[in-house]
Structures are given as C-alpha cells and as structure tokens.
Protein backbone atom coordinates (compact mmCIF):
# COMPACT_ATOMS: atom_id res chain seq x y z
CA UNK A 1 0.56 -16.07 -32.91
CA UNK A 2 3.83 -16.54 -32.47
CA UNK A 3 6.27 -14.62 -34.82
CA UNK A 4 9.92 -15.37 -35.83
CA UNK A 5 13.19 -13.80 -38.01
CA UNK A 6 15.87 -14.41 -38.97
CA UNK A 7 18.71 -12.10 -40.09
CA UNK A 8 22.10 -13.41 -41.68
CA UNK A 9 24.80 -10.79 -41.80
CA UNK A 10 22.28 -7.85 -41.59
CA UNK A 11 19.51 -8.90 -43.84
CA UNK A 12 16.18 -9.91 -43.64
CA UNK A 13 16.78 -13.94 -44.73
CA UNK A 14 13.55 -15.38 -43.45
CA UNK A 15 10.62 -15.35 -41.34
CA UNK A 16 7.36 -17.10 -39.88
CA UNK A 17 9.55 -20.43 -39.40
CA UNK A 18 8.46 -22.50 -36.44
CA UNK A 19 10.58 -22.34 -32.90
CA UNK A 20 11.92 -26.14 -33.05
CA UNK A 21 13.90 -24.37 -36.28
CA UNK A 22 16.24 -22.12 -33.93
CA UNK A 23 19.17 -24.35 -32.97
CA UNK A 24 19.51 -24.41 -36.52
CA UNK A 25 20.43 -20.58 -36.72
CA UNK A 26 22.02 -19.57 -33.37
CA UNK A 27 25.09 -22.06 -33.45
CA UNK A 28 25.79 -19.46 -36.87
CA UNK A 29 27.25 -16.18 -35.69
CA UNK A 30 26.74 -14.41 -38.50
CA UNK A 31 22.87 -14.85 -37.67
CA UNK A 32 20.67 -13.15 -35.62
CA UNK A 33 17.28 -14.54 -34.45
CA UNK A 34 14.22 -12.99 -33.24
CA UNK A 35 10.87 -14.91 -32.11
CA UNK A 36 8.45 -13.45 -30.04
CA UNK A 37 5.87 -15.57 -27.76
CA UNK A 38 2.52 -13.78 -26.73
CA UNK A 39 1.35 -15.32 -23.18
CA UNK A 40 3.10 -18.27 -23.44
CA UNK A 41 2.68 -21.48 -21.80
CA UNK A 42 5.39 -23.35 -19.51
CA UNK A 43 5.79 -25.72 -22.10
CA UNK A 44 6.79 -22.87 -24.62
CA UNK A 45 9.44 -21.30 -22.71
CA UNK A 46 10.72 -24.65 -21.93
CA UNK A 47 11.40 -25.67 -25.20
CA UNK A 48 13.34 -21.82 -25.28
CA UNK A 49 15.01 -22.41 -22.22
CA UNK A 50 16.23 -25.46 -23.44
CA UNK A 51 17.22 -24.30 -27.73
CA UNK A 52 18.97 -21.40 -26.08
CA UNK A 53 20.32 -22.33 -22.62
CA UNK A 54 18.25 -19.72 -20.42
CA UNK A 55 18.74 -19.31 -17.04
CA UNK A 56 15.82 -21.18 -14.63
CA UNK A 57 14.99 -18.40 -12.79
CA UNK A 58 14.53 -15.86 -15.73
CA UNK A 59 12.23 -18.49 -17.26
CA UNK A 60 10.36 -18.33 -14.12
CA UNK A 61 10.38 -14.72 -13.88
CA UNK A 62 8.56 -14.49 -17.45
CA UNK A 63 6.27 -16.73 -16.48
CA UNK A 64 4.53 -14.61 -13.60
CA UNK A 65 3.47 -11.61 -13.63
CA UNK A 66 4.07 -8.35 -11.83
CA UNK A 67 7.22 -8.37 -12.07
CA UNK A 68 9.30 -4.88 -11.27
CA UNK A 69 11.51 -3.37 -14.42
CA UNK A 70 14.54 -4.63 -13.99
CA UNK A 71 18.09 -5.92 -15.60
CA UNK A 72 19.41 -9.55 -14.71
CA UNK A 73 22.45 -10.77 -15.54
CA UNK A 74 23.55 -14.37 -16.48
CA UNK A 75 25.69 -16.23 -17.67
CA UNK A 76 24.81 -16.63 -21.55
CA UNK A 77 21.87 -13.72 -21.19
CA UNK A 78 20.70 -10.71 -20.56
CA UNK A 79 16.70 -11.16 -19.16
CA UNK A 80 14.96 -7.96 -19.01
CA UNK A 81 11.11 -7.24 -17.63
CA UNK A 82 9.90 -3.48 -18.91
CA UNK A 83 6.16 -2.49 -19.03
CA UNK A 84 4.45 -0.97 -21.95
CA UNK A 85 1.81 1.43 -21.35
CA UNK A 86 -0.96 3.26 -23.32
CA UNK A 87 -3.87 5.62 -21.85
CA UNK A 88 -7.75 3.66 -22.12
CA UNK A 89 -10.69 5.37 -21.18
CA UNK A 90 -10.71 3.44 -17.32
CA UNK A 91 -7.26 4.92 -16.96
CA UNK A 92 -3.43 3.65 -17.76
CA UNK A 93 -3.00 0.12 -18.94
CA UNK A 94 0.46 -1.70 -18.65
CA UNK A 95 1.43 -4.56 -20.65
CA UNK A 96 4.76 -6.21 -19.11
CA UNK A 97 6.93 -7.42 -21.72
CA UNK A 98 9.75 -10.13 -20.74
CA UNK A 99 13.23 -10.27 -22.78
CA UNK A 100 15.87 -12.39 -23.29
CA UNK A 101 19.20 -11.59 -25.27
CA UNK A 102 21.89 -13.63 -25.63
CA UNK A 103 24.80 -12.86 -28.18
CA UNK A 104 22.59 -13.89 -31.42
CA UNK A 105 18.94 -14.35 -30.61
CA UNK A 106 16.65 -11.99 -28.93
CA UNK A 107 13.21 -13.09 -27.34
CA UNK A 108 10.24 -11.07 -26.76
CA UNK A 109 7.62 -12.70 -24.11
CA UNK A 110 4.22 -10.33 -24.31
CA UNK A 111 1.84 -10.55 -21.43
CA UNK A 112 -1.28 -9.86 -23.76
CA UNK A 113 -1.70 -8.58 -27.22
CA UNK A 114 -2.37 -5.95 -27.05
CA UNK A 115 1.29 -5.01 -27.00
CA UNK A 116 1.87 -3.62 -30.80
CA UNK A 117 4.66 -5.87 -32.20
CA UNK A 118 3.86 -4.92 -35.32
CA UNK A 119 5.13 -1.32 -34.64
CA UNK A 120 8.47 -2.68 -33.33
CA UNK A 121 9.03 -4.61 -36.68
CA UNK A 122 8.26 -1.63 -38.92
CA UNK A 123 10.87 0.76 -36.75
CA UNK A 124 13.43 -2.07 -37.73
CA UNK A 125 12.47 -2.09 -41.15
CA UNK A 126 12.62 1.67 -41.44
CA UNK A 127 16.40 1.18 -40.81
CA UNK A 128 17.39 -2.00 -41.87
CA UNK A 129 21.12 -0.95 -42.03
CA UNK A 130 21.19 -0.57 -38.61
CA UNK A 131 20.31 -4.41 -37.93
CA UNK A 132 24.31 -5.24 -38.79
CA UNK A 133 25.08 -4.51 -35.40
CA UNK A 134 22.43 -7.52 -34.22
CA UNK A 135 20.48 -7.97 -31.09
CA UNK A 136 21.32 -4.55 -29.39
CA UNK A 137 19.96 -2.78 -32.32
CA UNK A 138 16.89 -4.53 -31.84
CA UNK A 139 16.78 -4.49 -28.55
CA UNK A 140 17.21 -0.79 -28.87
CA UNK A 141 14.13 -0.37 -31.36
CA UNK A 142 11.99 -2.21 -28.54
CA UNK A 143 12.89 -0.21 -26.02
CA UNK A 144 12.51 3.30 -28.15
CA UNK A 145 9.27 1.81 -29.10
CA UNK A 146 7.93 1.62 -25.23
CA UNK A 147 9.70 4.64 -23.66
CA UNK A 148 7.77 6.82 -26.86
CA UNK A 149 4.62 5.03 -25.67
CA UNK A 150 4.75 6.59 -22.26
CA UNK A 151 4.83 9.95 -23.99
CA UNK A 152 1.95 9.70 -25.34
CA UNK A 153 0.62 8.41 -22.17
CA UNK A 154 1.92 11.49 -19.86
CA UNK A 155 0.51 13.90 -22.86
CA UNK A 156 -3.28 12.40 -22.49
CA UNK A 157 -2.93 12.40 -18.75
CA UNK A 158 -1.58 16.73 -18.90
CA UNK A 159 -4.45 16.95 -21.07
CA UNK A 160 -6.70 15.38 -18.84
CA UNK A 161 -5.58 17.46 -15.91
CA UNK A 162 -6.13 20.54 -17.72
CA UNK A 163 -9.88 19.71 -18.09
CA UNK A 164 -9.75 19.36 -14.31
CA UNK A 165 -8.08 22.84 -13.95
CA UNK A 166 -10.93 24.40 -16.49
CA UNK A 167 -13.81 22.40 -14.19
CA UNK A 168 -12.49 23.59 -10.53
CA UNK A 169 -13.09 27.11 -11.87
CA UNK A 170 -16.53 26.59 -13.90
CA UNK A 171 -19.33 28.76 -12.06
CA UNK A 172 -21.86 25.87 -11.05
CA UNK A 173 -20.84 24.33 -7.84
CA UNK A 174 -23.21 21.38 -8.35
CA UNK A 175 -20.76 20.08 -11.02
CA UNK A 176 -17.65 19.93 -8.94
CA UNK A 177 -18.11 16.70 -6.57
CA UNK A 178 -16.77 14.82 -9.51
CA UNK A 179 -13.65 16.51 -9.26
CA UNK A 180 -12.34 15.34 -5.91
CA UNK A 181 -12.37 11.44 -6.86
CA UNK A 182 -10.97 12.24 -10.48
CA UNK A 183 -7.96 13.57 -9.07
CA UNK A 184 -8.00 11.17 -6.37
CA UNK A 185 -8.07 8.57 -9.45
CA UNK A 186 -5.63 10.02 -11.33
CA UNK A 187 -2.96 10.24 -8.53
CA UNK A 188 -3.55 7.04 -7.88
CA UNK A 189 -2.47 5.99 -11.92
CA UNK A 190 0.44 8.07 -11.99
CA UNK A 191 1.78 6.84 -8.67
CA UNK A 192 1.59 2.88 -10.71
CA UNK A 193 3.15 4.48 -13.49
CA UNK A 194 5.89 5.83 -11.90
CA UNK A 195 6.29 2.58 -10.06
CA UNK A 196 6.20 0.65 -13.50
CA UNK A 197 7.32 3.18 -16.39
CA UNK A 198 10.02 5.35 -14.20
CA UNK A 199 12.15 1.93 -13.71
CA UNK A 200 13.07 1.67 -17.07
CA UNK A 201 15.51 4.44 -16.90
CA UNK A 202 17.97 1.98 -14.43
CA UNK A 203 17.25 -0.76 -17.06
CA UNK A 204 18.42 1.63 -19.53
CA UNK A 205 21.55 3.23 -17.66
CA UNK A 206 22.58 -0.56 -16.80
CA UNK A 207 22.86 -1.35 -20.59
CA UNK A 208 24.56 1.64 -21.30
CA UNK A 209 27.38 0.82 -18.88
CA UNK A 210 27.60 -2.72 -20.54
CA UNK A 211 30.78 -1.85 -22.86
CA UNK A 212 30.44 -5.67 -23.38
CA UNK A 213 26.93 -5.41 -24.92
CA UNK A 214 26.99 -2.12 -26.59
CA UNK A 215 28.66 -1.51 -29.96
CA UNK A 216 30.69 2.02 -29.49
CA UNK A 217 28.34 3.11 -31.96
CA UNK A 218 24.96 2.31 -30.63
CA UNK A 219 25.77 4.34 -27.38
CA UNK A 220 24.09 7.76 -29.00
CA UNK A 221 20.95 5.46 -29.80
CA UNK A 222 20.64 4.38 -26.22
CA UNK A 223 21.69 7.86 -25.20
CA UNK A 224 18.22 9.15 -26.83
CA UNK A 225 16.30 6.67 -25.05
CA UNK A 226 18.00 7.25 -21.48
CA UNK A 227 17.26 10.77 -22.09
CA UNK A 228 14.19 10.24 -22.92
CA UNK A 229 13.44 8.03 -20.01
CA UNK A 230 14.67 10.59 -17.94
CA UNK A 231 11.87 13.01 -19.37
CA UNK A 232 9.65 10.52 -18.47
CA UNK A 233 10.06 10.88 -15.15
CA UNK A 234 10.43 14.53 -14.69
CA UNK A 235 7.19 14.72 -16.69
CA UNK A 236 5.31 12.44 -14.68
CA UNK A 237 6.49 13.77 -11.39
CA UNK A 238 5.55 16.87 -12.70
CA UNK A 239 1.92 16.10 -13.24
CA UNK A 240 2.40 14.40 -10.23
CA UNK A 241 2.03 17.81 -8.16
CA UNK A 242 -0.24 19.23 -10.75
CA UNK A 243 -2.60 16.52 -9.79
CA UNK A 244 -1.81 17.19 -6.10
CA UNK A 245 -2.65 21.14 -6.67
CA UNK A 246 -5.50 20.44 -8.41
CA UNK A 247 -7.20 18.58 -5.13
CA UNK A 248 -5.70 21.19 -2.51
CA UNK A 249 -7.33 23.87 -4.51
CA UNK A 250 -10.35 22.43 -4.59
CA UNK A 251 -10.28 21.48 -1.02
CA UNK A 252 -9.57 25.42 -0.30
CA UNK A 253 -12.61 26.35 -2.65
CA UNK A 254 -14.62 24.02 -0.77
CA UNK A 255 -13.75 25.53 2.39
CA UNK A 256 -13.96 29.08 0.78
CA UNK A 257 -17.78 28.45 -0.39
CA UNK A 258 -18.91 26.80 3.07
CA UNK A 259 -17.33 30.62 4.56
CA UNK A 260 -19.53 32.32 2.32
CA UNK A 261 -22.46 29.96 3.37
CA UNK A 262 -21.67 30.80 6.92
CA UNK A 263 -21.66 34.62 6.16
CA UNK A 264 -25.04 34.98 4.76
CA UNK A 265 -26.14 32.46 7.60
CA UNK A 266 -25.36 34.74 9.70
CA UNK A 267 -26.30 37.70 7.72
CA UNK A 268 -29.89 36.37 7.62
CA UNK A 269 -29.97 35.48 11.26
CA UNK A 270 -28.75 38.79 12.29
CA UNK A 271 -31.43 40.50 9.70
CA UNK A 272 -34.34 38.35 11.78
CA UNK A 273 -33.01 39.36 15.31
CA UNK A 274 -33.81 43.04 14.66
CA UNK A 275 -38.13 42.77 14.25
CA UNK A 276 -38.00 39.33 16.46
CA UNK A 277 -36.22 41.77 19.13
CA UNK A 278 -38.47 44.42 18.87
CA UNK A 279 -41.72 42.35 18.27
CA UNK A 280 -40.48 40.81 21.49
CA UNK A 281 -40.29 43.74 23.14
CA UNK A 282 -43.14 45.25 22.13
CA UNK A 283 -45.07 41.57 23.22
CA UNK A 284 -44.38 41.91 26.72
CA UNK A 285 -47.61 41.95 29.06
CA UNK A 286 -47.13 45.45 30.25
CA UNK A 287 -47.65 49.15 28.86
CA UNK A 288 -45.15 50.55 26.35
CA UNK A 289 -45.18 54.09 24.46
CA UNK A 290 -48.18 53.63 21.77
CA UNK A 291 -49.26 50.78 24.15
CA UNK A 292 -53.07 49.95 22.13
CA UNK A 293 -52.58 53.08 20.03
CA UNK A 294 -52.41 53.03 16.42
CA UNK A 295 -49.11 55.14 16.61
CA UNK A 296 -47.46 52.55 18.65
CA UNK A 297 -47.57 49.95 16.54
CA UNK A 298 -46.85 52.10 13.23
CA UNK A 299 -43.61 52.73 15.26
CA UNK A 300 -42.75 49.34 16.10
CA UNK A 301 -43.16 48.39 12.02
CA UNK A 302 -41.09 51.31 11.25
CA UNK A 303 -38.31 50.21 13.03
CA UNK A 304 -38.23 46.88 12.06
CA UNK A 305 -38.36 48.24 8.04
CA UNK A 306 -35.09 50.38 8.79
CA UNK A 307 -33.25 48.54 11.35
CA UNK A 308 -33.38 45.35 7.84
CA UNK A 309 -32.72 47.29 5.19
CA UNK A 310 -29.53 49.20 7.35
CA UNK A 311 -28.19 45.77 8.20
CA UNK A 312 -28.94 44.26 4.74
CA UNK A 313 -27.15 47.57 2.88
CA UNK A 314 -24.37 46.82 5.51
CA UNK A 315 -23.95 43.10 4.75
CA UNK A 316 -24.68 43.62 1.08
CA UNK A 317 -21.28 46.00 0.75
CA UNK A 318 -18.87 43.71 2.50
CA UNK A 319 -20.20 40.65 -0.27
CA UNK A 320 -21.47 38.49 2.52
CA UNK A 321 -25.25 38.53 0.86
C-alpha cells in the first residue's frame, strides 16, 4: 500500500492522503512531502513524474531493475538507486530501493516489501525536531536505516564463517565435503554484496559534497553514515579473505590427509614385500638351507614375524601408521 506525509514547517500535519493530493502541498515551501510507492506500475510513476516534474530517464531507471547504486543529478532532482540488504537462510537478499528528492518532496520507490518502511518512519518519529531541516533529514534517516542493515548482515555472515573455521578443524573427515561449496557459496554472496552494498559509500560522499543540498548542520549526520559505509566495506573485504582462508586451508588439509593416506599405503605395501620376498624366495624350484626340513621352514616364518614387526615399529614412530 502506498503510504504518504505531509509535514508543514516541521510537524507531522497529515498522512495516508491519496497521490493526486500532492500538487496541492509542494507549490507550499514551508511543506515537505513524503509518499512512498511499493513496486509500482508505469502508470504510477507517471502520474509522479508528471505532479513533480521528474526527469524521463530517472523514471525509467526506477522502473527496471538491477540497477547499480548510484547518484544522478537533474535539473529539479536528485534520483538515487541504493540496495537494502538482510541475511535469509538461502543467503543475502537485496531489495533495491529508488529515490527521488526534489527541494520539498521526497519519494521512496521499493522493489518488494519486504523493505521495512515502517522502521524508517519510526527513526523519524524518534526525532521529530530534526524534520525542520526537510527532505535531507529524511533522506538521511533512509539511508542510516539501510547502511545499519548491512551491519547486521556482515555480523551473521562473520558468524557464519566462524562455524566454518570450528568445522575445518572437527576430527571426522566424512563431515568436511560440505565445507568446500559453503565457502565457495559464501564468496560468491559477499562478492554481490560488495558489488551492491559497497556503492553506497560514493552515493554518500556525493551528497556530502552537495553544499547546495546539505544544511551546514546535517553534515555530522551524514558524516556517521559515510563512516559507517566505509566500515562496511572494510568489514566485508575483510571477511572477504577470511572466506578465501577458510577454502585454502581446507584445500591444504585435503592435500595433507591424502599424504598421510599415501604414507600408510606405502607403509603397508612395504610391510607385505618382506614375507612375499622371502616366501618367494623360499618358492623357487630348487634346494635352499632347510630345503623339506621342518627347520627350514620354521626359519622362513621367523623371518617374516621380525622383518613386520621391525618395519611396522619403524613406520609406527615416524606417525605414518
């Protein structure tokens, strides 16, 4: 459902009025207007486009998808694209969230709902004072509200990869296939993420360096969330090579247990030459000392007793059995 409101010199004056009711507000500058659409149609943003003057292109832009983060200038706008993320069970899900601010309105175009605008409107009404300084305010408690989202993202994923670091070490080998295509997986998400999240610190950085958007006094505000942004990325870069060190030491463990399967191979192998050597011997077609005696082949068993246990006591102390 679509939501609207409508502020009027930095109060709360109305909400949950329909779109065709904007032109009534935004000629007012002492107003400020905020309507969100969630997957809108063509039709929807049209009508916008044409209440608030939007730029064609930015119109198309929100209406496909898969857009990169980025900051376009026009005219009478600003038109953003950003991605939300939060951490499901099949991995990292991104929401791309479209925005448009012009001097007094600011629009919100979700991809899906699952996007929590709810949370955005209660950070604004936790400091309502702050909505006096209009659409960058809100635009800032937006963007605070999806930069904090990829915390919580980055800490599920570190938590994730320390399960992995517990499993490569666990003592039953027959659990550890799973490993290799979990990290494989998980590389694989943060290498999206960092293609989708990271972005937002230029998007951030551009607005900052907009002296003609930014009240003096909202520059610490946006400050927070550039620095946080920037945390973002160290973070994920971070668990970036975890992930990386995670699947090269499991490689090496791999290659470490397939040397100690090759050592008591051989072990074994050189255990069975010694009696198959002298039972070969000892098989030939001619005479031999203790040939058809008793003493002979009491001889021949002897040897091949001490000549296994020797090699098996030698083997045993350099850990190859």
């Amino acid at each position: 459902m679509d939501r609207t409101r409508l502020y009027r010199n930095g109060v709360l004056e109305a909400e949950g009025f329909p779109i065709d009711d904007i032109s009534e507000h935004v000629g007012d500058e002492s107003a400020v207007v905020w309507f969100d659409l969630c997957s809108p149609t063509q039709a929807d943003l049209a009508k916008i486009s044409e209440e608030l003057g939007l730029h064609p292109l930015a119109v198309e832009d929100a209406l496909h998808s898969h857009q990169r983060p980025k900051l376009d200038t026009y005219d009478s706008h600003l038109f953003i694209t950003t991605y939300a993320a939060r951490l499901a069970d099949s991995g990292i899900d991104f929401i791309e969230v479209s925005i448009f601010a012009t001097k007094n309105a600011l629009v919100t175009v979700r991809e899906n709902p699952e996007f929590d605008i709810d949370e955005v409107i209660r950070r604004w009404d936790a400091n309502a004072a702050m909505v006096r300084f209009g659409v960058p305010y809100l635009l800032h408690g937006l963007l605070d509200y999806i930069v904090d989202g990829y915390f919580d993202v980055l800490q599920g994923v570190d938590d994730r990869v320390e399960e992995l670091e517990d499993d490569l070490f666990q003592d039953n080998p027959g659990d550890m296939p799973h490993i290799q295509r979990r990290t494989f997986e998980m590389h694989k998400k943060l290498v999206r993420f960092r293609r989708l999240a990271v972005p937002t610190r230029e998007v951030v950085g551009s607005l900052l360096r907009r002296e003609d958007v930014l009240d003096p006094r909202l520059i610490p505000y946006y400050q927070d969330i550039y620095d946080h942004t920037l945390r973002t990325a160290e973070w994920s870069e971070s668990l970036q090579d975890l992930v990386s060190n995670v699947r090269e030491a499991h490689m090496n463990q791999q290659g470490f247990r397939l040397n100690d399967i090759m050592k008591k191979i051989t072990s074994w192998a050189a255990i069975i030459a010694v009696p198959t050597m002298i039972t070969g011997f000892y098989g030939q077609n001619v005479p031999y000392p203790g040939f058809a005696q008793s003493v002979g082949f009491w001889t021949s068993t002897i040897l091949i007793i001490v000549g296994t246990v020797l090699l098996y006591r030698a083997f045993k102390k350099r850990n190859w059995l």
